[in-house]
C-alpha atoms as a PDB file:
ATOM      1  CA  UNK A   1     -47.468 -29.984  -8.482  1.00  0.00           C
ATOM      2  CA  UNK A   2     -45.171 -32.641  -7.578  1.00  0.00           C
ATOM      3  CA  UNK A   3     -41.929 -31.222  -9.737  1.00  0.00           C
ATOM      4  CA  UNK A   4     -41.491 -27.736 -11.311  1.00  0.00           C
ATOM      5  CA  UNK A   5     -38.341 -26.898 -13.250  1.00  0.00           C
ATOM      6  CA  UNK A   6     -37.119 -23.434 -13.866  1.00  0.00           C
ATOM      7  CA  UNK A   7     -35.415 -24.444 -17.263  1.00  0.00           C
ATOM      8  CA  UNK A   8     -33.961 -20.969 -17.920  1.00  0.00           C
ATOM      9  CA  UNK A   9     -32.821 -18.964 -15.181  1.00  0.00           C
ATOM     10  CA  UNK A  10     -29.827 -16.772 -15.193  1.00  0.00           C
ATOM     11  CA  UNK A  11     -28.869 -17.135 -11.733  1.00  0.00           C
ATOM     12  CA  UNK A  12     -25.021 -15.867 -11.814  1.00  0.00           C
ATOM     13  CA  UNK A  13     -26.349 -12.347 -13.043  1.00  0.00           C
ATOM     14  CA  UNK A  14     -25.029  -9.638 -10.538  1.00  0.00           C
ATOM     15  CA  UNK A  15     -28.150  -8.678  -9.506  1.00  0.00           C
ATOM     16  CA  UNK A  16     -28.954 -12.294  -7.657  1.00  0.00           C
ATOM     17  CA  UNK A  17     -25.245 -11.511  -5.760  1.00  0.00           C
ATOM     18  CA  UNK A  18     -26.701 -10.118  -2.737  1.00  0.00           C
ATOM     19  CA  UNK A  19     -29.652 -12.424  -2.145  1.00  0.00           C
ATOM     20  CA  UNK A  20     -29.749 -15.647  -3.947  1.00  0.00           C
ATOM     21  CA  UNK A  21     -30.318 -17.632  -1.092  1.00  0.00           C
ATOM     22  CA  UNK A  22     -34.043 -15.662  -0.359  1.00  0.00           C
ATOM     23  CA  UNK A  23     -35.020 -16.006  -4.083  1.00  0.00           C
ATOM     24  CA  UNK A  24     -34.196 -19.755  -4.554  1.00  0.00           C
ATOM     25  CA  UNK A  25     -36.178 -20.038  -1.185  1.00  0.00           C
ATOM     26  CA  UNK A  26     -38.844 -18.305  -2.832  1.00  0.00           C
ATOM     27  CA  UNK A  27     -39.156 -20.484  -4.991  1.00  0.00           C
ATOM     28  CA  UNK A  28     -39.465 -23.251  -3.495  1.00  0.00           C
ATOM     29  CA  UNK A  29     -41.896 -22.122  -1.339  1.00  0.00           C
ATOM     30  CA  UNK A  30     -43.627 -21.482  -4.183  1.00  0.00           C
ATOM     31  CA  UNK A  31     -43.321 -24.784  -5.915  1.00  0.00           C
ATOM     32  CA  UNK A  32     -40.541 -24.685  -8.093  1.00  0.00           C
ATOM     33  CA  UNK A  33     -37.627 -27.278  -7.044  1.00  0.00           C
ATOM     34  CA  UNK A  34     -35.585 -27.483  -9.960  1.00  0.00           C
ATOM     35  CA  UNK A  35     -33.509 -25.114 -11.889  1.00  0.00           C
ATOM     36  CA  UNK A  36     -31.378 -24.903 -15.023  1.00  0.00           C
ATOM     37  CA  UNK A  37     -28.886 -22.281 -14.997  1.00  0.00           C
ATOM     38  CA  UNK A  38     -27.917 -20.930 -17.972  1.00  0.00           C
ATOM     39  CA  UNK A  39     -24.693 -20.257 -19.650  1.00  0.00           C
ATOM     40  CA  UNK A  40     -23.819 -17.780 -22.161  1.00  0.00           C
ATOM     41  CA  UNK A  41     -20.366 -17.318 -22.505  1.00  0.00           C
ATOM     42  CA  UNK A  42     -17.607 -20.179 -21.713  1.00  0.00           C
ATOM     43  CA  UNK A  43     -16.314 -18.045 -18.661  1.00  0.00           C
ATOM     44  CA  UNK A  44     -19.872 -17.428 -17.343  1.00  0.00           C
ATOM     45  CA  UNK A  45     -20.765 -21.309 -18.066  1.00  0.00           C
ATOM     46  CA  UNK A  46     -18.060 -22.249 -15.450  1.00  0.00           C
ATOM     47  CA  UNK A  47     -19.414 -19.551 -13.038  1.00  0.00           C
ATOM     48  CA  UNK A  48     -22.717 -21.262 -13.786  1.00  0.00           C
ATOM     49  CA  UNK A  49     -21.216 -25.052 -12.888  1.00  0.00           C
ATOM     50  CA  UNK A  50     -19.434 -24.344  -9.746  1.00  0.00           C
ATOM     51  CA  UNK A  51     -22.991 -22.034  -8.392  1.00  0.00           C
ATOM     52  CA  UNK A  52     -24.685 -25.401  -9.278  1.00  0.00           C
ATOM     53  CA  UNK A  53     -22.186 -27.631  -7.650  1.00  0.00           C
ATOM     54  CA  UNK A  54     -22.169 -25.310  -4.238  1.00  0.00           C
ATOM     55  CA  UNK A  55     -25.800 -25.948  -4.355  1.00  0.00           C
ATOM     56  CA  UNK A  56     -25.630 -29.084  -4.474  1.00  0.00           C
ATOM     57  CA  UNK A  57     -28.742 -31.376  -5.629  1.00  0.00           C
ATOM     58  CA  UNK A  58     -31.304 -29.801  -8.121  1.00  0.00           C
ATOM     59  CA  UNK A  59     -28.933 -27.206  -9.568  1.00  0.00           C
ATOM     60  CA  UNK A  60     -28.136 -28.343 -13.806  1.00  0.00           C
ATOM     61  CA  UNK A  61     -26.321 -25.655 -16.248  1.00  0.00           C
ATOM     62  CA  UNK A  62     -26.018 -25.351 -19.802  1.00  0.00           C
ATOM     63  CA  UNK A  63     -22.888 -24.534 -21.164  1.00  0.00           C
ATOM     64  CA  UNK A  64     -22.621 -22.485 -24.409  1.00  0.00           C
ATOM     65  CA  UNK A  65     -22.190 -19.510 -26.021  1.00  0.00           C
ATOM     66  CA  UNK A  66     -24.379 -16.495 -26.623  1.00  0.00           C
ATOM     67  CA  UNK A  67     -24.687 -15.001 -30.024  1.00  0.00           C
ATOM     68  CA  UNK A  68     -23.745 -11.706 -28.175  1.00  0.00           C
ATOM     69  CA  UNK A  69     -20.860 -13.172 -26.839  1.00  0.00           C
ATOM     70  CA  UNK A  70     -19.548 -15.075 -30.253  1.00  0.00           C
ATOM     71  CA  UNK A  71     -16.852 -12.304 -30.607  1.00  0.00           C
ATOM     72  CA  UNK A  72     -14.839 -13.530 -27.788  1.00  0.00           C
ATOM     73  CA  UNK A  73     -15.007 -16.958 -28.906  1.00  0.00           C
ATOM     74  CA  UNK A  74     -11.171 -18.708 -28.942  1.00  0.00           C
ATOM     75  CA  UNK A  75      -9.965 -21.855 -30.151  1.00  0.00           C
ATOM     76  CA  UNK A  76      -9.631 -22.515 -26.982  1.00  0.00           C
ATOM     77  CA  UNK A  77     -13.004 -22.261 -25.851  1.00  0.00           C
ATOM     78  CA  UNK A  78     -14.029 -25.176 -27.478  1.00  0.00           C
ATOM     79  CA  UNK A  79     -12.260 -27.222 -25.216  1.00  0.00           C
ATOM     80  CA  UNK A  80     -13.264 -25.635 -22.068  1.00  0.00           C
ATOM     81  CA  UNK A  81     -16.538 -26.267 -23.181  1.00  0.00           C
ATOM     82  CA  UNK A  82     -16.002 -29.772 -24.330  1.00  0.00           C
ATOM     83  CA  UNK A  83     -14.444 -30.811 -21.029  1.00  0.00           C
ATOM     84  CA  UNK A  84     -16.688 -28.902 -18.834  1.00  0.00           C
ATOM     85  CA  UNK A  85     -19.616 -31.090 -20.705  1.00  0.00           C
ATOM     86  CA  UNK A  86     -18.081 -34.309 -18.810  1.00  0.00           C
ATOM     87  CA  UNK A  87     -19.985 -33.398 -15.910  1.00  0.00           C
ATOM     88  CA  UNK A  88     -23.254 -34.811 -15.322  1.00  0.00           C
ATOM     89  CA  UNK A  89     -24.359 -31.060 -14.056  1.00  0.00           C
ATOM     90  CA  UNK A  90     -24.507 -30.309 -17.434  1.00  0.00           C
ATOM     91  CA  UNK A  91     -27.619 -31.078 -19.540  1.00  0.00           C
ATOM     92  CA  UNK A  92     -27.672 -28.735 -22.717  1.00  0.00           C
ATOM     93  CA  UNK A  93     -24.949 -26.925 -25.272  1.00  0.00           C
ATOM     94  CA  UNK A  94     -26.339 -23.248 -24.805  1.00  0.00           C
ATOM     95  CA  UNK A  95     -27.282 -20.588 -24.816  1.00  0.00           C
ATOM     96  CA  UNK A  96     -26.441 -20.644 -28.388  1.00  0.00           C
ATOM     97  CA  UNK A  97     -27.696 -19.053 -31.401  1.00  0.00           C
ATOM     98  CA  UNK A  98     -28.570 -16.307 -33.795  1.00  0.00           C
ATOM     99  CA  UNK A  99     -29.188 -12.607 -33.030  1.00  0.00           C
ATOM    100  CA  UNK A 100     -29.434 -10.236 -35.652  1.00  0.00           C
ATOM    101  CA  UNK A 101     -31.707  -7.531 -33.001  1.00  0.00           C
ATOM    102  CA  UNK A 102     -28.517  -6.087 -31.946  1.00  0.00           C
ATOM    103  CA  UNK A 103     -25.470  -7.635 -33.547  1.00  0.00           C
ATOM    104  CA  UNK A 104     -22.913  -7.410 -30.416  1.00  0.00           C
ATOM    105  CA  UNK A 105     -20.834  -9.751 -32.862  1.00  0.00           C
ATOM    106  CA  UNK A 106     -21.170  -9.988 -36.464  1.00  0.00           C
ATOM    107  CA  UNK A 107     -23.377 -12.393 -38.220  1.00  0.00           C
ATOM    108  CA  UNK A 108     -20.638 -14.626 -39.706  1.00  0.00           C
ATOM    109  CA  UNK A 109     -19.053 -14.703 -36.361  1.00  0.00           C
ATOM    110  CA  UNK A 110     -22.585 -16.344 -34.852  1.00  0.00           C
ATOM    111  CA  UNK A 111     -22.922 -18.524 -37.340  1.00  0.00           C
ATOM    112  CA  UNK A 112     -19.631 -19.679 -36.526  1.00  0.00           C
ATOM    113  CA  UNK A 113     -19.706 -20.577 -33.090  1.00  0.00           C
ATOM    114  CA  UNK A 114     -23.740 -21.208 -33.585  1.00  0.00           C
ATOM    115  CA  UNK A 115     -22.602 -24.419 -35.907  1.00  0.00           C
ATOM    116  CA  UNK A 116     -19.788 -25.344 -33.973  1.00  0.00           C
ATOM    117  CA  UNK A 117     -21.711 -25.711 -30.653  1.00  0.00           C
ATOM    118  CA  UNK A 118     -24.258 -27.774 -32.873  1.00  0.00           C
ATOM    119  CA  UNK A 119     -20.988 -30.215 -33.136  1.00  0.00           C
ATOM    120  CA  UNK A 120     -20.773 -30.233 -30.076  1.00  0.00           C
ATOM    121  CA  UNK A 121     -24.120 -31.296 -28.894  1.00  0.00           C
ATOM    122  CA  UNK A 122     -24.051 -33.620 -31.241  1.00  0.00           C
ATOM    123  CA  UNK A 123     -20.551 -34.964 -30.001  1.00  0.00           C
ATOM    124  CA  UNK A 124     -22.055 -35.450 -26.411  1.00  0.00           C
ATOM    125  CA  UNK A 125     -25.405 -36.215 -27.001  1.00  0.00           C
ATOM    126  CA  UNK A 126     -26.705 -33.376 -25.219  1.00  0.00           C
ATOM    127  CA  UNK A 127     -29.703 -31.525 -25.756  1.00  0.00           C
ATOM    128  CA  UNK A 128     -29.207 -27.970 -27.701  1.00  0.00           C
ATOM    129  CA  UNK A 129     -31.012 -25.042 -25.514  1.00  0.00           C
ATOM    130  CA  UNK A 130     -31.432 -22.552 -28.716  1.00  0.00           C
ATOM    131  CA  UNK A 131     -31.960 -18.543 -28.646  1.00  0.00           C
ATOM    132  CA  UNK A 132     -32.852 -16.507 -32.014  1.00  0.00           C
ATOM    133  CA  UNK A 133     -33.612 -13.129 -32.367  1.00  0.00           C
ATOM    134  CA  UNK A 134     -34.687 -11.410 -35.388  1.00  0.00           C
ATOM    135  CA  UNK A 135     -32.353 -13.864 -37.721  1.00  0.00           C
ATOM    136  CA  UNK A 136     -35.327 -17.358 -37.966  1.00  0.00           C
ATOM    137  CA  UNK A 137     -34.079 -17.750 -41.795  1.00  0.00           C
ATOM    138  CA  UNK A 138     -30.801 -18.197 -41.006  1.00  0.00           C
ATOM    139  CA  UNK A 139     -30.616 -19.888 -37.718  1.00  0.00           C
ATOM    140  CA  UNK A 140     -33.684 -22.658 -39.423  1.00  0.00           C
ATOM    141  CA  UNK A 141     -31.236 -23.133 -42.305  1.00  0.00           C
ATOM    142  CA  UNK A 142     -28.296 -24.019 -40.319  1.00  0.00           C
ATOM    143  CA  UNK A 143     -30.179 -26.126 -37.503  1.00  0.00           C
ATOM    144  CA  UNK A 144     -32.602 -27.612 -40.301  1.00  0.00           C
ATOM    145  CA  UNK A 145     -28.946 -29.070 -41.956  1.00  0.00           C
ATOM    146  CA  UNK A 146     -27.949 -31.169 -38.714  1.00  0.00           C
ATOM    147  CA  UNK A 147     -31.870 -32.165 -38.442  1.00  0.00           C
ATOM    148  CA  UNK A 148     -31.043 -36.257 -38.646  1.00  0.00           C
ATOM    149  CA  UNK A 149     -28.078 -35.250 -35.990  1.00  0.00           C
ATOM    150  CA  UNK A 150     -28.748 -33.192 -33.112  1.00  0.00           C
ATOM    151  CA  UNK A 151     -30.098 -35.388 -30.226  1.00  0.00           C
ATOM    152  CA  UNK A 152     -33.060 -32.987 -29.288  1.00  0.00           C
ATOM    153  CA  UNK A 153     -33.334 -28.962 -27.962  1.00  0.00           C
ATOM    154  CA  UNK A 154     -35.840 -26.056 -26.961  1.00  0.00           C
ATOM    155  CA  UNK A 155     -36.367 -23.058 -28.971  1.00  0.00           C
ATOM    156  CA  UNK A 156     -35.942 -20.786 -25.815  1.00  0.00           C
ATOM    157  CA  UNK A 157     -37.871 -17.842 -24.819  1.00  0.00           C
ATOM    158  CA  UNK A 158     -39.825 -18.492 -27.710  1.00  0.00           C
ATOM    159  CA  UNK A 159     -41.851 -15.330 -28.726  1.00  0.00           C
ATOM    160  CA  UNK A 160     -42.810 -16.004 -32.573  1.00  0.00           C
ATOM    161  CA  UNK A 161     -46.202 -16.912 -34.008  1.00  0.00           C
ATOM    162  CA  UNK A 162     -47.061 -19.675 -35.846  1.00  0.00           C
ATOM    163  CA  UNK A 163     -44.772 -19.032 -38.961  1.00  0.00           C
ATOM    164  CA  UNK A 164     -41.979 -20.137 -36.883  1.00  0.00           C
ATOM    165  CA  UNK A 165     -43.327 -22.073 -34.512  1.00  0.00           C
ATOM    166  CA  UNK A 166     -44.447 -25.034 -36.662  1.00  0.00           C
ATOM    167  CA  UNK A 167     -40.572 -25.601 -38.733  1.00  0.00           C
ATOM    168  CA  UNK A 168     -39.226 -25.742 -35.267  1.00  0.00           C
ATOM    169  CA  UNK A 169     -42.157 -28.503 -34.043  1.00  0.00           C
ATOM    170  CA  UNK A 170     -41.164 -30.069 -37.206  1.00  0.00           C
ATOM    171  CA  UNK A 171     -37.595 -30.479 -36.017  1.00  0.00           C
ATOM    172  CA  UNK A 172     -38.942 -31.851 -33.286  1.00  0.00           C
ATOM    173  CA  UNK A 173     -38.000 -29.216 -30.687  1.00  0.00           C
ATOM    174  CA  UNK A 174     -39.193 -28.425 -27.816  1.00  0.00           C
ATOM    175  CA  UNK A 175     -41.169 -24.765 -27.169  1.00  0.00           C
ATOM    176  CA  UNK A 176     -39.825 -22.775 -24.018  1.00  0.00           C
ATOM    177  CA  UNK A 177     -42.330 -20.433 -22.791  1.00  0.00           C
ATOM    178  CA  UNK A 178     -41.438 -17.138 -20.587  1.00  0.00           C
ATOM    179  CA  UNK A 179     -43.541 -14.257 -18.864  1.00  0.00           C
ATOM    180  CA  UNK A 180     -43.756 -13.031 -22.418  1.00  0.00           C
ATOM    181  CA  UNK A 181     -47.055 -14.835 -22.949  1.00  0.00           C
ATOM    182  CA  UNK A 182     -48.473 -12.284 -19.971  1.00  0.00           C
ATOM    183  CA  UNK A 183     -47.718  -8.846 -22.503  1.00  0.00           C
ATOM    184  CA  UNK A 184     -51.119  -8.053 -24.285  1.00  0.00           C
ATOM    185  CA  UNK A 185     -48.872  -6.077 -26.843  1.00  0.00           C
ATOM    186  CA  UNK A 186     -45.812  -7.573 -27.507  1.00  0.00           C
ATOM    187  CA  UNK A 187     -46.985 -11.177 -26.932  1.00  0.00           C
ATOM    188  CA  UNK A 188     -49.884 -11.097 -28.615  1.00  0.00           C
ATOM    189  CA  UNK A 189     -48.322 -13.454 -31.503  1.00  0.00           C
ATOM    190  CA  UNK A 190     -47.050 -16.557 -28.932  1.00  0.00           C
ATOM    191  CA  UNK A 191     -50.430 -15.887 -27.426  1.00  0.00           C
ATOM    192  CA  UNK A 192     -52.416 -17.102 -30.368  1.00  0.00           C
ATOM    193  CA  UNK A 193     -49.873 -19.419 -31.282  1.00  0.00           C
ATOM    194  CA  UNK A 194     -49.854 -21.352 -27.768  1.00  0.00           C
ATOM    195  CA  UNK A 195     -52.770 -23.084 -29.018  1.00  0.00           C
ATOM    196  CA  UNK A 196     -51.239 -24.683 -31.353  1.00  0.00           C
ATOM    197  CA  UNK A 197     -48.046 -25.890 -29.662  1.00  0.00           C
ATOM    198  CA  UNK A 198     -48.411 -29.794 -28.176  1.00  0.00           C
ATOM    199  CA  UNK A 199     -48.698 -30.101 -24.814  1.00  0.00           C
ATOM    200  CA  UNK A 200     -46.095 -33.081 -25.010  1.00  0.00           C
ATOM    201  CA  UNK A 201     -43.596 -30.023 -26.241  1.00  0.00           C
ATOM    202  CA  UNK A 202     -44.173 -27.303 -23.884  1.00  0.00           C
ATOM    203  CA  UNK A 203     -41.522 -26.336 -20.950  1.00  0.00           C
ATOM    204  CA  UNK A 204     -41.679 -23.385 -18.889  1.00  0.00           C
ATOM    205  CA  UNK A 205     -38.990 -20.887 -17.773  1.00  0.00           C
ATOM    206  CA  UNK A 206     -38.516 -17.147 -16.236  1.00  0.00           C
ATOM    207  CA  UNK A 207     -34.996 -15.990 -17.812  1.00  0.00           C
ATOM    208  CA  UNK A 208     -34.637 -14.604 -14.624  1.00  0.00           C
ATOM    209  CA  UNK A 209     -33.830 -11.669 -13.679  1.00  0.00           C
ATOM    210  CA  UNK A 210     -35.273 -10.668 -17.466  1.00  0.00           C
ATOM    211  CA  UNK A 211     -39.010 -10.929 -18.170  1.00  0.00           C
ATOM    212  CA  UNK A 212     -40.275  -9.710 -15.385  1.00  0.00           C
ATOM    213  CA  UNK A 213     -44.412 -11.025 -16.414  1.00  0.00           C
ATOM    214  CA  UNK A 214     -46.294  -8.296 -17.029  1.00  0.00           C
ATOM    215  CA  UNK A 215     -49.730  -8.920 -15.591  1.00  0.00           C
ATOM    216  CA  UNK A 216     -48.437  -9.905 -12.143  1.00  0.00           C
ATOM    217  CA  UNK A 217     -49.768  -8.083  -9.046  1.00  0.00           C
ATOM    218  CA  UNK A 218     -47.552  -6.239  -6.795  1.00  0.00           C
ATOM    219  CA  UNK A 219     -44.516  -6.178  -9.376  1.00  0.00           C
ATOM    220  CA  UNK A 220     -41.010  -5.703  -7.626  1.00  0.00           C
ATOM    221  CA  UNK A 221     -39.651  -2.093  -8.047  1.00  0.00           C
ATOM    222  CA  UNK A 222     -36.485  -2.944  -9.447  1.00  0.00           C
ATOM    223  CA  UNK A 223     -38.518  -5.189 -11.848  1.00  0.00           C
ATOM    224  CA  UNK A 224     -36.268  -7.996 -11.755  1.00  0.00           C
ATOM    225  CA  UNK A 225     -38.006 -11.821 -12.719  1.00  0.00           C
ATOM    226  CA  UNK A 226     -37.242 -14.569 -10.075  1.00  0.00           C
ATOM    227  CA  UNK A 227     -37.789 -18.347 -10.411  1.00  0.00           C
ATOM    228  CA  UNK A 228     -40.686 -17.980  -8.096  1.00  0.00           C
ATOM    229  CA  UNK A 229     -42.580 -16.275 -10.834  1.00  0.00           C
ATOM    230  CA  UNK A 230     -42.494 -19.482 -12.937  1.00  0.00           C
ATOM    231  CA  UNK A 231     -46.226 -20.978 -11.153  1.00  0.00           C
ATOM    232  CA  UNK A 232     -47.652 -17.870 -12.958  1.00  0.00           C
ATOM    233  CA  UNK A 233     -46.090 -18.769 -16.397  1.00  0.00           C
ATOM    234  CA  UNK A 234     -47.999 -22.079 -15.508  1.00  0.00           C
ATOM    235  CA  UNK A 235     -51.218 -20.604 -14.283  1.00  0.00           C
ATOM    236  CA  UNK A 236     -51.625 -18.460 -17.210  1.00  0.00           C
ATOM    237  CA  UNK A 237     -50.566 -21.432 -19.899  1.00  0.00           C
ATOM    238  CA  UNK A 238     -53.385 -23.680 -17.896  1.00  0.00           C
ATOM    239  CA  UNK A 239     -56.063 -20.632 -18.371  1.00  0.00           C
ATOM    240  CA  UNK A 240     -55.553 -19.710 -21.913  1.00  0.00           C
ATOM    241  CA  UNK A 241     -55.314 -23.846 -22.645  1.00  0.00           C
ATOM    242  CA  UNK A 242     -58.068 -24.748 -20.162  1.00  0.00           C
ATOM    243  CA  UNK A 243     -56.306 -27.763 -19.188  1.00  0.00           C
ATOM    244  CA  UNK A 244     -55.968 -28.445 -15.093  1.00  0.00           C
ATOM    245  CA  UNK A 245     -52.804 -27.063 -13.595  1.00  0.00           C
ATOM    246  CA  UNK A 246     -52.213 -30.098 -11.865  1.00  0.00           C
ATOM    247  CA  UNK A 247     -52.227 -31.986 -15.584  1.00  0.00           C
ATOM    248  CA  UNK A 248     -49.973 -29.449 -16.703  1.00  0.00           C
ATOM    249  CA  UNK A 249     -47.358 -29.475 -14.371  1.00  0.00           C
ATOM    250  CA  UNK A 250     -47.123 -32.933 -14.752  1.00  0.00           C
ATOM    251  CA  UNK A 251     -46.958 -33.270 -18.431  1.00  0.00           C
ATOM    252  CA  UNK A 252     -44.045 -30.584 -17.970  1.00  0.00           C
ATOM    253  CA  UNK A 253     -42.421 -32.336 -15.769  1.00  0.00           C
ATOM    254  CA  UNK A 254     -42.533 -35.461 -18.076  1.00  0.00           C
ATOM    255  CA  UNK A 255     -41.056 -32.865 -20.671  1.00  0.00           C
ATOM    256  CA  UNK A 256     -38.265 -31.606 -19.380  1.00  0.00           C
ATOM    257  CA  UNK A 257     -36.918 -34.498 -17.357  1.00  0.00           C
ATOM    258  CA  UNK A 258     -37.468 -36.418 -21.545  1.00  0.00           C
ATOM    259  CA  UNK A 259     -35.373 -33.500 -22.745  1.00  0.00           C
ATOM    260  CA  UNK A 260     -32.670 -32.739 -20.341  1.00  0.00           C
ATOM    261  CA  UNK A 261     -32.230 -36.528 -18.699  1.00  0.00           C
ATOM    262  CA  UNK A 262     -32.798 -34.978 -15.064  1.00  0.00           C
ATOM    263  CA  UNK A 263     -33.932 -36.925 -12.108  1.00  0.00           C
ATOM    264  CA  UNK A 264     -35.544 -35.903  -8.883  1.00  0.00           C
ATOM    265  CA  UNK A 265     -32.826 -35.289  -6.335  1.00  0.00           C
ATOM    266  CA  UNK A 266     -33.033 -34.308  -2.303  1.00  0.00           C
ATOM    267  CA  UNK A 267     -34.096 -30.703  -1.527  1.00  0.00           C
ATOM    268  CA  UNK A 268     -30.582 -28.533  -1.886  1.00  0.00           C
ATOM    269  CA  UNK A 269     -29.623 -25.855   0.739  1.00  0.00           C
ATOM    270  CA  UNK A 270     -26.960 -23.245   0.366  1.00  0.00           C
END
């Protein structure tokens, strides 16, 4: 594998505070070199840019706004965000989306700060790095309305079946896929629809620390995912598609560096 991204890791959770250095050497001893760190509220976004920039090489964020977190939005958070997005650390307007599952804020409050982050992304040309949750009618109808506009995204953590998978292929997103794939009850939708999804469309990522895979040996007590667990996101893609792993992780590569505009950089350190 010559280049693996981690395209969705939350690496400024509190529970990588004690040891971050040991799990991104993890995983690069296991093969994964490049990382996206994710951003979900505009505070936690500029957490998420200065961990990158410490790192220094390899690191990328998105910056965005969780659906959970839309109830804190301000009218000044938009231009946080906007000049935050003048770094070149930053590759994707995100997390941002629907979630109707739990409804931290209310659902006109999403939809809000859903549409204007879609501005945004538009505004900067960056790639949108999506999350929906129990609310695919609404989020399709408002994405589905910028469809001529927004310069590319991925449908993160994607967990659906076909019924949602092919409108979103249609709006020619890409299809992030987690450890989800590896639970025999709750993934047994994405598992028959992972057939179907292009391999020119497919990108990999943990959501670390969430998602811990479920069919991995020797799972960690605390149960928390790491980046390293990514090569078995790939391994189990390349069985159920019975396509080489080495073919795999390259068309992934060519994926995500199409999506996000990333280059390979020198090996960081902390």
């Amino acid at each position: 594998m010559k280049f693996l991204t981690d395209i969705g890791a939350n690496l400024t959770h509190s529970s990588f505070n004690k040891d971050l250095k040991v799990v991104i050497k993890d995983a690069k001893d296991a093969g994964v070199n490049c990382f996206i760190i994710t951003g979900s509220s505009v505070d936690d976004s500029l957490t998420a840019f200065n961990l990158a920039k410490r790192l220094d090489g390899n690191f990328y964020i998105t910056a965005g706004v969780h659906p959970h977190n839309a109830k804190d939005y301000l009218p000044s958070s938009y231009e946080k965000l906007l000049k935050l997005t003048e770094n070149k650390l930053v590759v994707a307007i995100g997390e941002c989306g629907l979630d109707y599952f739990r409804n931290f804020s209310n659902k006109l409050e999403q939809k809000d700060v859903f549409t204007m982050q879609i501005e945004l992304s538009i505004k900067k040309n960056l790639p949108l790095f999506l999350h929906q949750r129990d609310s695919f009618s609404d989020f399709f109808n408002i994405l589905s309305s910028y469809q001529d506009q927004i310069p590319g995204g991925v449908a993160h953590c994607f967990t659906g079946g076909k019924e949602e998978l092919f409108p979103l292929l249609d709006l020619g997103l890409y299809i992030g896929i987690t450890g989800w794939l590896c639970d025999p009850k709750r993934g047994h939708l994405l598992r028959e629809a992972i057939h179907t999804i292009p391999t020119d469309r497919l990108l990999i990522e943990t959501d670390a620390p969430y998602l811990l895979p479920k069919d991995i040996k020797n799972k960690p007590k605390d149960r928390r995912n790491e980046p390293k667990y990514l090569i078995h996101i790939l391994e189990r893609i390349s069985d159920m598609l019975k396509i080489d792993k080495e073919d795999l992780s390259n068309q992934i590569d060519k994926n995500t560096k199409a999506l996000f505009q990333i280059t390979n950089q020198s090996q960081s350190s902390i």
